[in-house]
Protein backbone atom coordinates (compact mmCIF):
# COMPACT_ATOMS: atom_id res chain seq x y z
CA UNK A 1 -8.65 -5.15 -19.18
CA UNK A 2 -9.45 -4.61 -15.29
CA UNK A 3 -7.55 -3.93 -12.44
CA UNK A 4 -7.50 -7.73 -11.18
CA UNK A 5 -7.20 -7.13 -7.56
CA UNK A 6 -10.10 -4.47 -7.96
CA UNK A 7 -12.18 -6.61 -9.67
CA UNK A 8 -11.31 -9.47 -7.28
CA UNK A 9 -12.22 -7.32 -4.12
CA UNK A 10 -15.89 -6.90 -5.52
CA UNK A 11 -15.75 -10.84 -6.24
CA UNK A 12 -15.36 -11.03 -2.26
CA UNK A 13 -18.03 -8.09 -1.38
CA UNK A 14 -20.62 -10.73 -3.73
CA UNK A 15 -19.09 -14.21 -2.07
CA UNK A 16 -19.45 -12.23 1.32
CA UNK A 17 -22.74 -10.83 0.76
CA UNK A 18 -25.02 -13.83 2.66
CA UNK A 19 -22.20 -14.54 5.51
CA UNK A 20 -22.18 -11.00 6.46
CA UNK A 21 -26.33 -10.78 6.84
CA UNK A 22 -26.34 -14.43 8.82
CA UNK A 23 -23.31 -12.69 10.69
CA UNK A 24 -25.76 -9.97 11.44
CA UNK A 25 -28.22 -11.69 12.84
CA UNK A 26 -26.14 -12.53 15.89
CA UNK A 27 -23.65 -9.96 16.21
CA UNK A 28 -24.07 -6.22 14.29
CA UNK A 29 -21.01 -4.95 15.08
CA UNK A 30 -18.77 -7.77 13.67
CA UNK A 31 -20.87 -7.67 10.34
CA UNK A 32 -20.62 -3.78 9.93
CA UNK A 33 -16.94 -4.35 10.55
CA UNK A 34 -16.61 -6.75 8.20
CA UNK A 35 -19.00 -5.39 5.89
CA UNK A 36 -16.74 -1.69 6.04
CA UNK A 37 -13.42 -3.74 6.22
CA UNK A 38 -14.61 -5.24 2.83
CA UNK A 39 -15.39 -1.74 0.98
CA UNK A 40 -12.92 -0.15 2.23
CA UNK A 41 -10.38 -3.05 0.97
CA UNK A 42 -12.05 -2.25 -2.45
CA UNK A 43 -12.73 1.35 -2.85
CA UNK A 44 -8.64 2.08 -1.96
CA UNK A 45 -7.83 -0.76 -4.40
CA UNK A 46 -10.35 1.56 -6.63
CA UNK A 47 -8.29 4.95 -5.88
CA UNK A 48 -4.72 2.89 -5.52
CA UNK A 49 -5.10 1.99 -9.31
CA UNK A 50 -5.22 5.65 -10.55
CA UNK A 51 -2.54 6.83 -8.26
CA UNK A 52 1.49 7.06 -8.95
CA UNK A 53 4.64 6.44 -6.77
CA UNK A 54 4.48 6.81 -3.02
CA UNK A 55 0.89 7.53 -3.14
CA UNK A 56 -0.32 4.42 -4.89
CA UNK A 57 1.26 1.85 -2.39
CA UNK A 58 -0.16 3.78 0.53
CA UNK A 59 -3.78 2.92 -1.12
CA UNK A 60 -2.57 -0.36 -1.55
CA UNK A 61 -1.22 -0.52 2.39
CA UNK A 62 -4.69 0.11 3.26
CA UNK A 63 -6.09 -2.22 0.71
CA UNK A 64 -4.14 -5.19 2.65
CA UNK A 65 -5.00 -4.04 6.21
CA UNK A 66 -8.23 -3.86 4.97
CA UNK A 67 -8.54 -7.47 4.12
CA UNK A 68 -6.82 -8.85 6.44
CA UNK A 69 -9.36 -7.09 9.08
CA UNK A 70 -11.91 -9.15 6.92
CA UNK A 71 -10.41 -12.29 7.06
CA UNK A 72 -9.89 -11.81 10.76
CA UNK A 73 -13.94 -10.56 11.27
CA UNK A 74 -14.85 -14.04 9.22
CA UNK A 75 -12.57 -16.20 11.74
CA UNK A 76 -14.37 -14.59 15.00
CA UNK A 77 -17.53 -15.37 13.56
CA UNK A 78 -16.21 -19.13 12.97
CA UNK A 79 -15.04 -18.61 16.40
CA UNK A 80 -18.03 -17.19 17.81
CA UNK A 81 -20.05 -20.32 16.44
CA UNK A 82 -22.02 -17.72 14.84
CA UNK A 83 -21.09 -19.14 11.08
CA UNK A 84 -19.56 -22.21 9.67
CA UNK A 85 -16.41 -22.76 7.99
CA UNK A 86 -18.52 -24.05 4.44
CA UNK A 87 -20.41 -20.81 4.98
CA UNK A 88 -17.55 -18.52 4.67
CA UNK A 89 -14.62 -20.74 3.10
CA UNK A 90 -15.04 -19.64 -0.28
CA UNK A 91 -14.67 -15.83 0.95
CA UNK A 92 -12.01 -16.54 2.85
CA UNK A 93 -10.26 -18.00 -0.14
CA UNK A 94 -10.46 -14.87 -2.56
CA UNK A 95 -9.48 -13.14 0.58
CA UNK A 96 -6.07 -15.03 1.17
CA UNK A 97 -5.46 -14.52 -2.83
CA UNK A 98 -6.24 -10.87 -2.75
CA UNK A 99 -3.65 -10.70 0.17
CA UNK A 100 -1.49 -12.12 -2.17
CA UNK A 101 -1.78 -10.33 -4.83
CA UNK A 102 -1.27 -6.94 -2.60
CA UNK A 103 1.86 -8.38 -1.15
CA UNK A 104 3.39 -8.65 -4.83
CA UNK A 105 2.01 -5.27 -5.42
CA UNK A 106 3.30 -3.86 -2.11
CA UNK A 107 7.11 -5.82 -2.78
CA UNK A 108 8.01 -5.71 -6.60
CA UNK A 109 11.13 -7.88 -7.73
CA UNK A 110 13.51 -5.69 -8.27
C-alpha cells in the first residue's frame, strides 16, 4: 500500500500534463511555475513520507504551499483567458482533495 497523497500528487502532475503545455503556449513563466509548484508538491510529499516528528510535517508544510501555488497558477490562467475552466477542472479537483488530505495530515485529532 502507497502513500495516498503521494500517489495522488503524481495523479495531478498526469491530469495537469496537457493544461500546463496549452498554458505554455501563451505564457512560460506561469506554466514553469505551475509545472515546479506541481513537483515540488510531490517530491516533498515523496521525502515527507520517510521522515519522523517535526521534520515530516515541515515536508508536508511545503507539500500544501506547494499546491496551493498550483491551484492558484491554474486560476490565473482561467483568469488570463489563456485556458478554460473544462480544461483544467479535473486538476483542480485532485488539487482541492490533496489540500485536504495535507490539512488532516498537518492537524491530527488529538
Amino acid at each position: 500500500m502507497g502513500f495516498e497523497a503521494q500517489e495522488l500528487a503524481v495523479r495531478i502532475a498526469t491530469a495537469l500534463r496537457a493544461p500546463v503545455e496549452r498554458i505554455k503556449m501563451h505564457d512560460r513563466d506561469l506554466a514553469d511555475q505551475l509545472r515546479r509548484a506541481v513537483n515540488d508538491m510531490a517530491l516533498a510529499l515523496a521525502e515527507g513520507a520517510r521522515r519522523e516528528g517535526r521534520d515530516r510535517m515541515q515536508f508536508f508544510r511545503v507539500a500544501s504551499g506547494s499546491a496551493n501555488e498550483a491551484k492558484t497558477a491554474l486560476e490565473l490562467a482561467q483568469a488570463w483567458g489563456i485556458i478554460e475552466n473544462a480544461a483544467i477542472y479535473q486538476g483542480r479537483e485532485l488539487l482541492d482533495r490533496e489540500l485536504a488530505i495535507l490539512w488532516r495530515l498537518l492537524h491530527p485529532r488529538r
